[in-house]
Each structure stands twice: as C-alpha cells, then as structure tokens.
N, C-alpha and C. Protein backbone atom coordinates (compact mmCIF):
# COMPACT_ATOMS: atom_id res chain seq x y z
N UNK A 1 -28.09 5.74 -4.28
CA UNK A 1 -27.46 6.72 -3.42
C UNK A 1 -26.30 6.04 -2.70
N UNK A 2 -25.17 6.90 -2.62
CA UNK A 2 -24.07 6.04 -2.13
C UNK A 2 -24.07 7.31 -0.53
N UNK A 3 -23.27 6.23 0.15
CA UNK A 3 -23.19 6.68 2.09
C UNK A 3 -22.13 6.64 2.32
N UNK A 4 -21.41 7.65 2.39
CA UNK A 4 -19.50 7.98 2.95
C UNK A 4 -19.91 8.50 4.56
N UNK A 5 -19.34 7.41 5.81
CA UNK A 5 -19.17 7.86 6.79
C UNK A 5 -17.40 7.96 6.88
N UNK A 6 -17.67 9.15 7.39
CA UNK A 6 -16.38 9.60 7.82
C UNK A 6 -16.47 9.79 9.56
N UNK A 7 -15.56 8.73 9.87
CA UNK A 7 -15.19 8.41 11.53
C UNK A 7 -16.52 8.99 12.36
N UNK A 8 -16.94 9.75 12.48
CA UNK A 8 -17.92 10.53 13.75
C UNK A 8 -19.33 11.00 13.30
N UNK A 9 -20.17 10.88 13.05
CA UNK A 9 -21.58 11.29 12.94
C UNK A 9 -21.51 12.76 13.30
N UNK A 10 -22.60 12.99 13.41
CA UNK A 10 -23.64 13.34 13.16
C UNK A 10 -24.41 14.50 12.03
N UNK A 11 -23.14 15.16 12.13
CA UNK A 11 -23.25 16.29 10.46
C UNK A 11 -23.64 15.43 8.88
N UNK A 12 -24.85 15.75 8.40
CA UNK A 12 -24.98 15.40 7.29
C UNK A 12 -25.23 16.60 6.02
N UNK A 13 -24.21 15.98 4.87
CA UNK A 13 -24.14 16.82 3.74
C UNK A 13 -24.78 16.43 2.56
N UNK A 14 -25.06 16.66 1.62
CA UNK A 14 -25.20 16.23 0.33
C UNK A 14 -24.49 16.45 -0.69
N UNK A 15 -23.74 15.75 -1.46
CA UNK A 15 -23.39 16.39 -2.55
C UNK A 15 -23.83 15.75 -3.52
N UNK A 16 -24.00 16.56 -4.87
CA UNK A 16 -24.22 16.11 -6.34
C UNK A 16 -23.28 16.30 -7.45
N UNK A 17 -22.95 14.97 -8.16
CA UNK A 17 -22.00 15.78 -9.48
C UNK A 17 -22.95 14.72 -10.80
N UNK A 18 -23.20 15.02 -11.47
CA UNK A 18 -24.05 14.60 -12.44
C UNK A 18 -25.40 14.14 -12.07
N UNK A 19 -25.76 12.47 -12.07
CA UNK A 19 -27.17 12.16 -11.74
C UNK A 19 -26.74 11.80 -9.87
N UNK A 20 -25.48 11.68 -9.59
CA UNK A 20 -25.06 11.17 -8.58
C UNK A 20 -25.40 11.71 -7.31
N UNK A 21 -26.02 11.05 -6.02
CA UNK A 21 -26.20 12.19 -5.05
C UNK A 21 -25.24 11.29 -3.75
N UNK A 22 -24.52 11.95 -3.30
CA UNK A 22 -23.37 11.15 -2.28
C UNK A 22 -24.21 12.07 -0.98
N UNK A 23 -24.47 11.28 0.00
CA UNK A 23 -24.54 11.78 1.22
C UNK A 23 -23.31 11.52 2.21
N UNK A 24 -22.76 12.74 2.48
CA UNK A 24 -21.38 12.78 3.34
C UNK A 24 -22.08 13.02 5.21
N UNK A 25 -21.56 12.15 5.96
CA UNK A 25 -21.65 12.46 7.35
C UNK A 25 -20.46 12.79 8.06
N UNK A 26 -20.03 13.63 8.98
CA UNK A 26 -19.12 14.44 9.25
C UNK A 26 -19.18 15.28 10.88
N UNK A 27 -18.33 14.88 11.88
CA UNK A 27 -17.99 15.26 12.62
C UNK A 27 -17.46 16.75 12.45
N UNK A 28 -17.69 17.59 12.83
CA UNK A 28 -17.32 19.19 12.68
C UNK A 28 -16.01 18.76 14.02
N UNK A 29 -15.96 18.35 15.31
CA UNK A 29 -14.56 18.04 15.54
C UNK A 29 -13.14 17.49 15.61
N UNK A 30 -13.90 16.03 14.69
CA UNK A 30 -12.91 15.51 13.71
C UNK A 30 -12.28 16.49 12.68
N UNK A 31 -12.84 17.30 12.42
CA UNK A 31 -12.05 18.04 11.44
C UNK A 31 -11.53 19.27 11.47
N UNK A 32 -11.65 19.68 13.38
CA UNK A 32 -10.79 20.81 13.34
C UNK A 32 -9.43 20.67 14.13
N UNK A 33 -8.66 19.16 14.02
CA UNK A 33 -8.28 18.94 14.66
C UNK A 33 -6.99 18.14 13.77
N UNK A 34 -5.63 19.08 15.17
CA UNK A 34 -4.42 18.00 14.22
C UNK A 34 -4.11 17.54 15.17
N UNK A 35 -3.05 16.23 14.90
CA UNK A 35 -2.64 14.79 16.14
C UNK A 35 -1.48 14.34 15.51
N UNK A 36 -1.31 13.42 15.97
CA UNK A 36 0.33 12.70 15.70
C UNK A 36 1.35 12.77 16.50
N UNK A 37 2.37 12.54 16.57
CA UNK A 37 3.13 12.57 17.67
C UNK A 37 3.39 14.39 17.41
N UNK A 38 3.64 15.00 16.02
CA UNK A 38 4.27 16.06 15.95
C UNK A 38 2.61 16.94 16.06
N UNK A 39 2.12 17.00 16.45
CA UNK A 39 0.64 17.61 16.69
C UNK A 39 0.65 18.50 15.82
N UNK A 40 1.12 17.75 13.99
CA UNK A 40 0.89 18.58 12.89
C UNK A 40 0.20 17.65 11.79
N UNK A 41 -0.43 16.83 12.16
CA UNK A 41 -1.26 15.87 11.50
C UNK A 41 -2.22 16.24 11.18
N UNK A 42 -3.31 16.68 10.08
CA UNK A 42 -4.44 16.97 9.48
C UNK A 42 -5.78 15.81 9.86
N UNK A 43 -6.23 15.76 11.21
CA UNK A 43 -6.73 15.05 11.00
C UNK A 43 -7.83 14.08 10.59
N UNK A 44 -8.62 15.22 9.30
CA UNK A 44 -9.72 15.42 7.99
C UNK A 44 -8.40 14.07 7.65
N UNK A 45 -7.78 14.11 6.84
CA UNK A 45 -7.14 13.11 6.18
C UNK A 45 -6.86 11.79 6.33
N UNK A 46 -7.05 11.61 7.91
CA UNK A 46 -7.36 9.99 8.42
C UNK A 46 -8.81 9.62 8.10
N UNK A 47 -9.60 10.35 8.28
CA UNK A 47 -10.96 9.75 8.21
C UNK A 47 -11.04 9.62 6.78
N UNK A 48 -10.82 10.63 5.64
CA UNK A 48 -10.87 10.14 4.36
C UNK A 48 -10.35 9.29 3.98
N UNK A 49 -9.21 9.18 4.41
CA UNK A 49 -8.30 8.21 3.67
C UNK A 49 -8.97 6.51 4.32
N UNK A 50 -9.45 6.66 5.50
CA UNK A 50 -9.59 5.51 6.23
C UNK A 50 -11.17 5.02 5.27
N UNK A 51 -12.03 5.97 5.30
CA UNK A 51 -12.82 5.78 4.55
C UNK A 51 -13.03 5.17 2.85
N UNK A 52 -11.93 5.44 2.24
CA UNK A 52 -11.61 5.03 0.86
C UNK A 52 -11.02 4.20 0.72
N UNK A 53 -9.84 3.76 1.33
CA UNK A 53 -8.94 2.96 1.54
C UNK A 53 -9.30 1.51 2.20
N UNK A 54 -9.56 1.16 2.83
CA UNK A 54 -10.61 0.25 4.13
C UNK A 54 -9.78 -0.06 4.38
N UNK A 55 -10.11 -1.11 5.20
CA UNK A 55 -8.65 -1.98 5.61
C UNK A 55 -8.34 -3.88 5.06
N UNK A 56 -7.27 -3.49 4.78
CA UNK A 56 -7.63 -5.17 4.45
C UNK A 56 -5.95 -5.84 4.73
N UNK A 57 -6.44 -6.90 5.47
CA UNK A 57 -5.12 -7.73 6.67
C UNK A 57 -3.95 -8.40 6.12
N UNK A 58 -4.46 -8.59 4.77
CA UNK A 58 -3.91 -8.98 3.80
C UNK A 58 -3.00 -8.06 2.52
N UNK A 59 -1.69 -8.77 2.05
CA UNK A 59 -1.49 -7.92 1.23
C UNK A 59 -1.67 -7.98 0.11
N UNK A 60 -2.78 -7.31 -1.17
CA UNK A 60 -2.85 -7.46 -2.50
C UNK A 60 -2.76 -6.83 -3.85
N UNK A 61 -2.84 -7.00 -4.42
CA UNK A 61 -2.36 -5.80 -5.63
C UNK A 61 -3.03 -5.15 -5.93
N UNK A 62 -2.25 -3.82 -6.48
CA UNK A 62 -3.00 -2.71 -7.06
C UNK A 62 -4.37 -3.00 -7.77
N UNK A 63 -5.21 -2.34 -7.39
CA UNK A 63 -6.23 -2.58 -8.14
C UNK A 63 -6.44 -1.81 -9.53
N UNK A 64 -5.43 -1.07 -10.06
CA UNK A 64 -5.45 -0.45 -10.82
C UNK A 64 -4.97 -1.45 -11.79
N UNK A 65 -3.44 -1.32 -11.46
CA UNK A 65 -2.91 -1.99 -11.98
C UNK A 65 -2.72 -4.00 -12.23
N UNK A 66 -3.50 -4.43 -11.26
CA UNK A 66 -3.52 -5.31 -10.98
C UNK A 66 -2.06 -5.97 -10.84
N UNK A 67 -1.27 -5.41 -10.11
CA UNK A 67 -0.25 -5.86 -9.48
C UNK A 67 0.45 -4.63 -8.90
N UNK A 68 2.09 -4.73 -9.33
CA UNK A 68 2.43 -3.98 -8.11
C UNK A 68 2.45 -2.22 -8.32
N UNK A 69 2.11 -1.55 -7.02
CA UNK A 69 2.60 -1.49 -5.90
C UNK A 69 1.62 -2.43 -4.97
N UNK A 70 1.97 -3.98 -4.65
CA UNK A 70 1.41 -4.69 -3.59
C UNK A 70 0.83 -3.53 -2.39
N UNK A 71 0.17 -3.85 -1.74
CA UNK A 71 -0.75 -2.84 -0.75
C UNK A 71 -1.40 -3.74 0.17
N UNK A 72 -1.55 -3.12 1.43
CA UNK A 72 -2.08 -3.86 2.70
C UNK A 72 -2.57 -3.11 3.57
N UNK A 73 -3.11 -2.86 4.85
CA UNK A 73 -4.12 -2.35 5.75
C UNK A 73 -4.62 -1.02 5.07
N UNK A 74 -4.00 0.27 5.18
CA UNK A 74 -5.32 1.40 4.92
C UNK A 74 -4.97 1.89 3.22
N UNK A 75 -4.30 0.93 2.64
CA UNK A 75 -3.50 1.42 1.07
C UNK A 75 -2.25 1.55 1.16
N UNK A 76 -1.09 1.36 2.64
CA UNK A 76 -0.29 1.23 2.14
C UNK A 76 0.70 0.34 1.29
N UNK A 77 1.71 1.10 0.39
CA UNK A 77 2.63 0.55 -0.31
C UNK A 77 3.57 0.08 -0.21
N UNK A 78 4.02 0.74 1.30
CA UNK A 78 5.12 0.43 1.75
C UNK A 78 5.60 0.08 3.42
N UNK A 79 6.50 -0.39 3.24
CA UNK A 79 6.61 -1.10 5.02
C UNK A 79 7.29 0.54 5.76
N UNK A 80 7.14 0.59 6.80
CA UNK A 80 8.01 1.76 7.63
C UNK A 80 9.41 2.26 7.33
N UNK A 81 10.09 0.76 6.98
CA UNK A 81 11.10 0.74 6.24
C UNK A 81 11.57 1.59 5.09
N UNK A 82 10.45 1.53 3.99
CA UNK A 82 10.48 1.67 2.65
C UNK A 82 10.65 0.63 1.87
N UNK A 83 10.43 -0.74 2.77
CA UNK A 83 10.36 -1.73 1.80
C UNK A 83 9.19 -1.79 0.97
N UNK A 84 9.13 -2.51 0.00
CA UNK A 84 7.79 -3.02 -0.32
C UNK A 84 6.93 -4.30 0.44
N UNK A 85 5.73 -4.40 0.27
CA UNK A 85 4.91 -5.14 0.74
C UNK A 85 4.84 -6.56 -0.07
N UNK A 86 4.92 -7.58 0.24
CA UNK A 86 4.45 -8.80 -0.60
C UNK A 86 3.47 -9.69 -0.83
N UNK A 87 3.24 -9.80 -1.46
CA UNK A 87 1.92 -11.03 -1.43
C UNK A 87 1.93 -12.14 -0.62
N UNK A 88 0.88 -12.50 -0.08
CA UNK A 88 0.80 -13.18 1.37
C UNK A 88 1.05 -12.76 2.75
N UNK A 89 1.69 -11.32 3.08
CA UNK A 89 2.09 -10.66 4.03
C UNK A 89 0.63 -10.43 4.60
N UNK A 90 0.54 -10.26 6.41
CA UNK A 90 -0.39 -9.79 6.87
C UNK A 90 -0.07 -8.65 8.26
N UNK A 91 -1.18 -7.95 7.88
CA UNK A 91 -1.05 -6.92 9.22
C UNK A 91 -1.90 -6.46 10.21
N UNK A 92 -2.01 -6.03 11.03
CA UNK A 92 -3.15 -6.66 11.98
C UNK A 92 -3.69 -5.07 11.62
N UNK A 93 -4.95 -4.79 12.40
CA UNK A 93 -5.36 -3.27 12.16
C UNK A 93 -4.59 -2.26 13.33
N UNK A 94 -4.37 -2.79 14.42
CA UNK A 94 -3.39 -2.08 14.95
C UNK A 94 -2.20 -1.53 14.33
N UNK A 95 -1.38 -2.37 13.90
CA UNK A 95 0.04 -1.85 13.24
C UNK A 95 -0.23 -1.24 11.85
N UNK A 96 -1.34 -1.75 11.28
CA UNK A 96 -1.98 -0.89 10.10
C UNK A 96 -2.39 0.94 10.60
N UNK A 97 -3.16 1.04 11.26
CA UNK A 97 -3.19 2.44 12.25
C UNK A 97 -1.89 2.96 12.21
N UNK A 98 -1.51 2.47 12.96
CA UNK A 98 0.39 3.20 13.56
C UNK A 98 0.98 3.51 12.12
N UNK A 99 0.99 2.34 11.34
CA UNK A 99 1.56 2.65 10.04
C UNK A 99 1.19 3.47 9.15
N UNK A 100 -0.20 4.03 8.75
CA UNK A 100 -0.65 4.74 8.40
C UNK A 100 -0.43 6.34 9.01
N UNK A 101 -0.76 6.50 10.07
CA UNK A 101 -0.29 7.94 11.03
C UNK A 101 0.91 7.76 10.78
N UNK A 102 2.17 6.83 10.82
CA UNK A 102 3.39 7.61 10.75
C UNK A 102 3.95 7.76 9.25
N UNK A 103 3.36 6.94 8.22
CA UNK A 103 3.69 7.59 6.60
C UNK A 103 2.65 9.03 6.54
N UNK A 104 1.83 9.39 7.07
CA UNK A 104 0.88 10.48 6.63
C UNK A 104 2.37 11.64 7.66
N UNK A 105 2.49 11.28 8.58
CA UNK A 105 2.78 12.39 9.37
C UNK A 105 4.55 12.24 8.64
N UNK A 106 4.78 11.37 9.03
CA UNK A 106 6.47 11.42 8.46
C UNK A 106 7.28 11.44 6.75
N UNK A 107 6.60 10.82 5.93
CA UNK A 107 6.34 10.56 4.62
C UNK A 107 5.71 11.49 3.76
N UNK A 108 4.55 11.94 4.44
CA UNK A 108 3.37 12.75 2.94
C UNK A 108 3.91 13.73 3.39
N UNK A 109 3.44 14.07 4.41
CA UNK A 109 3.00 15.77 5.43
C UNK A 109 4.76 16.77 5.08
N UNK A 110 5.78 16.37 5.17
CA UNK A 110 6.90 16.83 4.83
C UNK A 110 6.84 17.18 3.37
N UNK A 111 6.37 16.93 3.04
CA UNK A 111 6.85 17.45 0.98
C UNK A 111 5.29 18.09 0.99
N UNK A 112 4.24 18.32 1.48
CA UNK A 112 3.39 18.92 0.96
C UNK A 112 3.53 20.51 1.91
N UNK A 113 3.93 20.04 3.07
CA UNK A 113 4.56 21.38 3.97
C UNK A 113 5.46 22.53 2.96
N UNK A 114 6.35 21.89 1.89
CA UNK A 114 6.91 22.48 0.89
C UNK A 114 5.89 23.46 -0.17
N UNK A 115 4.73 22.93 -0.04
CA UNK A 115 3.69 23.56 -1.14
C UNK A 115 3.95 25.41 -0.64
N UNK A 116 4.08 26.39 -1.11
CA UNK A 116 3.65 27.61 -0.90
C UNK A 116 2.52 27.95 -0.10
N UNK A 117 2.19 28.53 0.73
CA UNK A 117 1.24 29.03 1.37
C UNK A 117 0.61 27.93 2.16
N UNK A 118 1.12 26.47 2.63
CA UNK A 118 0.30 25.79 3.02
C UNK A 118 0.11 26.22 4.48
N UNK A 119 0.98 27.06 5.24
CA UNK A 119 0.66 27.33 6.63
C UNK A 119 -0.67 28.37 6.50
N UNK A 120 -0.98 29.20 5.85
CA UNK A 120 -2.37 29.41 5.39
C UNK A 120 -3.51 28.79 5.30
N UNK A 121 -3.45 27.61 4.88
CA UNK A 121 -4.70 26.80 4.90
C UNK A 121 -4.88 26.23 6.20
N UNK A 122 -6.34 26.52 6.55
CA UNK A 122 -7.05 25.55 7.24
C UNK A 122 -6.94 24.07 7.17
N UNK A 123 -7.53 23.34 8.70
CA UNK A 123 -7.22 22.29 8.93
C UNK A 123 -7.75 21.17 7.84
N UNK A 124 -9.05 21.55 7.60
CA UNK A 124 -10.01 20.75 6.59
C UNK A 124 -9.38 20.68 5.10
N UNK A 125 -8.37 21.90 4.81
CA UNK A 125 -7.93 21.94 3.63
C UNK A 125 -6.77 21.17 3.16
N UNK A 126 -6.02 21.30 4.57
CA UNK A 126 -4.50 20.75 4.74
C UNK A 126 -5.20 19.12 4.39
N UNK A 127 -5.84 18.54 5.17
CA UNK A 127 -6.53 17.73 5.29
C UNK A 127 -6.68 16.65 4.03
N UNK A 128 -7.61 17.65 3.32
CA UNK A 128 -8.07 16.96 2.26
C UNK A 128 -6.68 16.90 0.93
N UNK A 129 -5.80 17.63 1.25
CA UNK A 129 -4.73 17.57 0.41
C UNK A 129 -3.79 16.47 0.98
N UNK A 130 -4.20 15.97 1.94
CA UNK A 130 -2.99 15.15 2.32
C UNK A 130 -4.06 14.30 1.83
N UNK A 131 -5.13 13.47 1.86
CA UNK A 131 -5.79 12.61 1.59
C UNK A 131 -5.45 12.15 -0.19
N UNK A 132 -5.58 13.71 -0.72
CA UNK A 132 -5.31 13.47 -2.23
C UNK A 132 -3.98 13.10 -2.26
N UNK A 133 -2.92 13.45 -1.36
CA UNK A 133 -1.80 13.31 -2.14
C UNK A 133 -0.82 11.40 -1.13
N UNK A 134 -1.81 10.82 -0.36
CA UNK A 134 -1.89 9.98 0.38
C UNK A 134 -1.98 8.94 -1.42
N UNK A 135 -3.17 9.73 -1.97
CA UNK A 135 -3.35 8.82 -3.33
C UNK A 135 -3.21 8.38 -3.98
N UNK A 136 -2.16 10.13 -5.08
CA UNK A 136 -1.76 10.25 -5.56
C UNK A 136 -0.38 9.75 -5.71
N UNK A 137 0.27 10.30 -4.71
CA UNK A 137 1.55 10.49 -4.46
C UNK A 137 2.51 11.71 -4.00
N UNK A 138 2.87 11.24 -3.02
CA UNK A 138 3.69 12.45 -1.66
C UNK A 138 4.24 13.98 -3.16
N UNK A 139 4.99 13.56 -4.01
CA UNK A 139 5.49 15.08 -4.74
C UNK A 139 4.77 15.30 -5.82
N UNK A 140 3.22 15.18 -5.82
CA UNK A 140 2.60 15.50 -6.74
C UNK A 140 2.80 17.10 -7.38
N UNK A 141 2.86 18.09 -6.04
CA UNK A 141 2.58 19.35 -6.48
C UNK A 141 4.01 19.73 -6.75
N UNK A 142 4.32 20.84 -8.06
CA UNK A 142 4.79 21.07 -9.25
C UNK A 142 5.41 20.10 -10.05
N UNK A 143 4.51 18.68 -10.16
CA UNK A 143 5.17 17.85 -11.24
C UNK A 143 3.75 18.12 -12.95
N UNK A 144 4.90 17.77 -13.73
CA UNK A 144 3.67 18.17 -14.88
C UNK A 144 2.64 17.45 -15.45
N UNK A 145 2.47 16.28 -14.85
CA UNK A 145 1.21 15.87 -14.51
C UNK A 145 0.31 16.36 -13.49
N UNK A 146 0.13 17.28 -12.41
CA UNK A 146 -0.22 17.71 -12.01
C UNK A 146 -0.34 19.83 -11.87
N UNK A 147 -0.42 20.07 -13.34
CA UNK A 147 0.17 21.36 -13.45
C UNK A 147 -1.47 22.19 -12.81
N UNK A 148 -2.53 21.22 -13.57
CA UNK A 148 -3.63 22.22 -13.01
C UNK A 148 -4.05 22.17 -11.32
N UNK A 149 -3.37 21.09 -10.81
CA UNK A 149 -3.69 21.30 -9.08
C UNK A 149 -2.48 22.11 -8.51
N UNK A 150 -1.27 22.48 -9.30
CA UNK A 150 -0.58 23.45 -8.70
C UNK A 150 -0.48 24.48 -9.31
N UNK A 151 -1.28 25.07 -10.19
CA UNK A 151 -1.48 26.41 -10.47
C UNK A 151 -2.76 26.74 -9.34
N UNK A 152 -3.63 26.00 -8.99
CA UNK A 152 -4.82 26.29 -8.45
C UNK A 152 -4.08 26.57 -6.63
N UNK A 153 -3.59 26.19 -6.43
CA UNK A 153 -2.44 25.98 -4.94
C UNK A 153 -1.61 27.56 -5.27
N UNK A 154 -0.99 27.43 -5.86
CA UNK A 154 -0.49 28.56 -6.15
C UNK A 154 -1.09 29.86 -6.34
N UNK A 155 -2.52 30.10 -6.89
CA UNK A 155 -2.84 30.78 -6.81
C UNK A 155 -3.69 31.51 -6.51
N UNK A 156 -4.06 30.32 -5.28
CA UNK A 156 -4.96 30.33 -4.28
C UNK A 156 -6.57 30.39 -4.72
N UNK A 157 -6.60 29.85 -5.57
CA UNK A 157 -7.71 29.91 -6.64
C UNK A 157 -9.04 28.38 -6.38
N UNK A 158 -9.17 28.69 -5.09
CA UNK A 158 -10.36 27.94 -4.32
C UNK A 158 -11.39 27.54 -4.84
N UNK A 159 -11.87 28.35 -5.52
CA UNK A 159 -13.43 28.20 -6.41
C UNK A 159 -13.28 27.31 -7.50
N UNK A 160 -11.65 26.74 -7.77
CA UNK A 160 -11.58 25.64 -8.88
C UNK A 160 -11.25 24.84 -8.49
N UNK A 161 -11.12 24.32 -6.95
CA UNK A 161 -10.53 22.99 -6.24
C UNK A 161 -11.72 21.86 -6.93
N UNK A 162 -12.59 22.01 -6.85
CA UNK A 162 -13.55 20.72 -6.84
C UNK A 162 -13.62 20.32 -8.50
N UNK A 163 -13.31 21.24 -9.54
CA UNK A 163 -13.06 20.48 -11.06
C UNK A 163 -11.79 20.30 -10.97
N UNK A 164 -11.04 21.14 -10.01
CA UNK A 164 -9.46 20.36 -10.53
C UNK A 164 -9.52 19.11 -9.95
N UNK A 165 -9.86 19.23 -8.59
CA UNK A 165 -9.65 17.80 -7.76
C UNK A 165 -10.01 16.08 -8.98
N UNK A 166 -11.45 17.40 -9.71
CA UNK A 166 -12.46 15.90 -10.42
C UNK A 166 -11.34 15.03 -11.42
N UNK A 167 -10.37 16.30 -11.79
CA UNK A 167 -9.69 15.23 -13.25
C UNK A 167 -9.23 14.60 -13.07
N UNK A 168 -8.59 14.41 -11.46
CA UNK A 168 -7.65 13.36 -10.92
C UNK A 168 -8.14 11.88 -10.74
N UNK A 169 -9.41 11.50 -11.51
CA UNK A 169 -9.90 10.27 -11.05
C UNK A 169 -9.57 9.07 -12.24
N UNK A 170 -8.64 8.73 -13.40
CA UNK A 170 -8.49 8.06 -14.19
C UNK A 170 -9.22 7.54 -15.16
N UNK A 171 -9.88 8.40 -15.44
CA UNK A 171 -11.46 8.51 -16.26
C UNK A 171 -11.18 7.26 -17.33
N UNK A 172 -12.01 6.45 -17.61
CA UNK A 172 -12.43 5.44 -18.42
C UNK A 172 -11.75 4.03 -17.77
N UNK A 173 -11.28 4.35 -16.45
CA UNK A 173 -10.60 2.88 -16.17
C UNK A 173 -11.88 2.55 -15.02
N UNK A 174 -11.66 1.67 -14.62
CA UNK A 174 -12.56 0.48 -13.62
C UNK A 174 -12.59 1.41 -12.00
N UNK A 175 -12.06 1.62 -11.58
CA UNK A 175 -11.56 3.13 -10.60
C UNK A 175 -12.34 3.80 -10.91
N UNK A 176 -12.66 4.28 -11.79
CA UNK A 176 -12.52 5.84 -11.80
C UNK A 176 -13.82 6.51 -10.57
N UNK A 177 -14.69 5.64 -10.79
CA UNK A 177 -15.80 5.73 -9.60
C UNK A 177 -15.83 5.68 -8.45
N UNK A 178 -15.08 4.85 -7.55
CA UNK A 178 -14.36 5.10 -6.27
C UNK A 178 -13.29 6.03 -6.47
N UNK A 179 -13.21 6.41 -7.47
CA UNK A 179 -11.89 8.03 -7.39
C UNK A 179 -12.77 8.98 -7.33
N UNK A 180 -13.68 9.01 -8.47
CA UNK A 180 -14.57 10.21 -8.67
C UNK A 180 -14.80 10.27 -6.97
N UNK A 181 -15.71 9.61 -6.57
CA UNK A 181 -16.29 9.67 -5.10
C UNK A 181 -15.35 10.17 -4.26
N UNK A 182 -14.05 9.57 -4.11
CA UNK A 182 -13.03 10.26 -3.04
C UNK A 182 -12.85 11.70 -3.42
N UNK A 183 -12.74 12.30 -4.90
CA UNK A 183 -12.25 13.52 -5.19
C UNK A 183 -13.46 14.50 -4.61
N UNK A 184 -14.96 13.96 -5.05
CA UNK A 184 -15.82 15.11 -4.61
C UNK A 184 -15.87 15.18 -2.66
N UNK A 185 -15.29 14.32 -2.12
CA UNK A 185 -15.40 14.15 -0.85
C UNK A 185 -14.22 15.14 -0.03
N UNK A 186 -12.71 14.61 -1.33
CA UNK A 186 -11.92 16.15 -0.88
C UNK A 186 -11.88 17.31 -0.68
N UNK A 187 -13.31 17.49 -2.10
CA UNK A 187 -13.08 18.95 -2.59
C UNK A 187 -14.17 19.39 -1.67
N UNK A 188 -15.34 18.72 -1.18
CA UNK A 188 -16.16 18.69 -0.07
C UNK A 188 -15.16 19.68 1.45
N UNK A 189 -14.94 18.63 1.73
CA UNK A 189 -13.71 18.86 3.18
C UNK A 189 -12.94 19.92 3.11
N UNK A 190 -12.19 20.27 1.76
CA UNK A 190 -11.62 21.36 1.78
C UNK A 190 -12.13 22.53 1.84
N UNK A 191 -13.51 22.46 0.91
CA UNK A 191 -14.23 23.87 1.13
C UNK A 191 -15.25 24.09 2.03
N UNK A 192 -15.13 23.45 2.43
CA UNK A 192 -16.21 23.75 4.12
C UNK A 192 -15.01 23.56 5.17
C-alpha cells in the first residue's frame, strides 16, 4: 500500500486502479483555497506538486531522461530568470518555495488561464490541472500530443478525466509508476 500526504491531514481517501490501493490524506481547506501574490493560485497544486516532486537542495538530472532538463528543489527546470539549472547548483528550501509559487503563479497559471472555460472550474480542478501541467508542460493544452486531454477540457467531459489523465504516465519507462500515482491523485483532486 502506498501513502500520499498532501500538506494537511486529516481527510482520508482511497483509491484503486488495478491491484493498487493508494490511500490519499487531504485537507478539505487546503483545497478550497487560492494564494499567491495575485490571489489566483490553485492552491490543490502546491500540495501535489510538493508531494511528487520532493525537494532536493541539489541540482540533478532528469530522471527520465537522465540528463537534461537539470532540476532542483520542487522539479524545477528553470531559474526565475529562465535560465537553466546546472549540475552542482544548490538551493535552499526557502528560495525553492518562492521559486516554485512564482513559476506556478507567473509561468504555468497564464497559458492554462487561456484553456476555454477554465474560469468555470473549481478550485480542486484548476488545481489539479496546474499540477499536471507543472509536469507536463505550461502549453500542453491544444498541442497534438495532448489531443485527448483537450478534447476532454473542451468538452467538458469530466467522467473521462481520470483515463485521460492515466495515459499521461510514459507507460513502459522506469517513471511510469510515480506518474501513474501522481495522475490518479490529479484525477482524484479534480473530481472531488
């Protein structure tokens, strides 16, 4: 059995996707809640992301790829700047925090604001889409690698978030299991 705390206790969930049983714990006011300087921050999407991501002080390579995009405190790729990150660079968890809230709020949150109907969605939803696209990558939605998560956006077609979310996990690579886990945790957040 695997244990996803997300920032605040005491709500406990279960979920199942094959033999797998994930127990999710969950603050119900962590997640009705936005922050940031522009008090349009999702803030479901810090705790996921903080949760998947961890932190680490150091900067090291993709684990996918096993090199670059170099990466350091909560997954990011990049300095405030838009520089890249280098190997041997360190960051404390403070400026990791700050840095993280201001690419989610200044960086992601602007191009997914572009999605159709996102002033419609709820906080938990906004949320978990910024988490996915924290992941993925800021212009995922209408690129054609991503055609089945923006037909499902588009057409407001809710009841297929949690298999669309699933394909996004890189199936047969070394990942794909800490993806799988983050995706059912999105599609979790979004629909509750």
């Amino acid at each position: 059995m695997s244990l996803f705390l997300m920032w605040y206790p005491p709500h406990q969930f279960k979920l199942q996707f094959n033999n797998l049983e994930i127990r999710v714990i969950i603050h119900d006011k962590a997640l009705d809640m936005y922050g940031g300087k522009t008090g349009k921050l999702p803030l479901p999407a810090v705790s996921i992301i903080k949760r998947f991501e961890s932190f680490y002080p150091y900067a090291y390579p993709d684990p996918l790829t096993r090199g670059k995009p170099i990466t350091i405190g909560w997954g990011s790729t990049q300095k405030r700047d838009g520089s890249p990150w280098h190997l041997g660079e360190r960051i404390t968890r403070k400026a990791a925090d700050e840095l993280l809230l201001y690419q989610l709020e200044f960086d992601y949150l602007p191009k997914l604001r572009e999605i159709p109907g996102w002033n419609k969605l709820n906080v938990r939803q906004q949320g978990a889409l910024l988490s996915f696209s924290y992941n993925v990558g800021a212009k995922f939605y209408g690129r054609r690698d991503f055609r089945t998560i923006t037909r499902v956006l588009d057409w407001r077609d809710f009841k297929h978030i949690k298999p669309t979310l699933l394909l996004y996990r890189n199936p047969g690579t070394r990942v794909e299991g800490g993806l799988r886990n983050r995706r059912l945790t999105e599609a979790y957040v979004f629909l509750h």
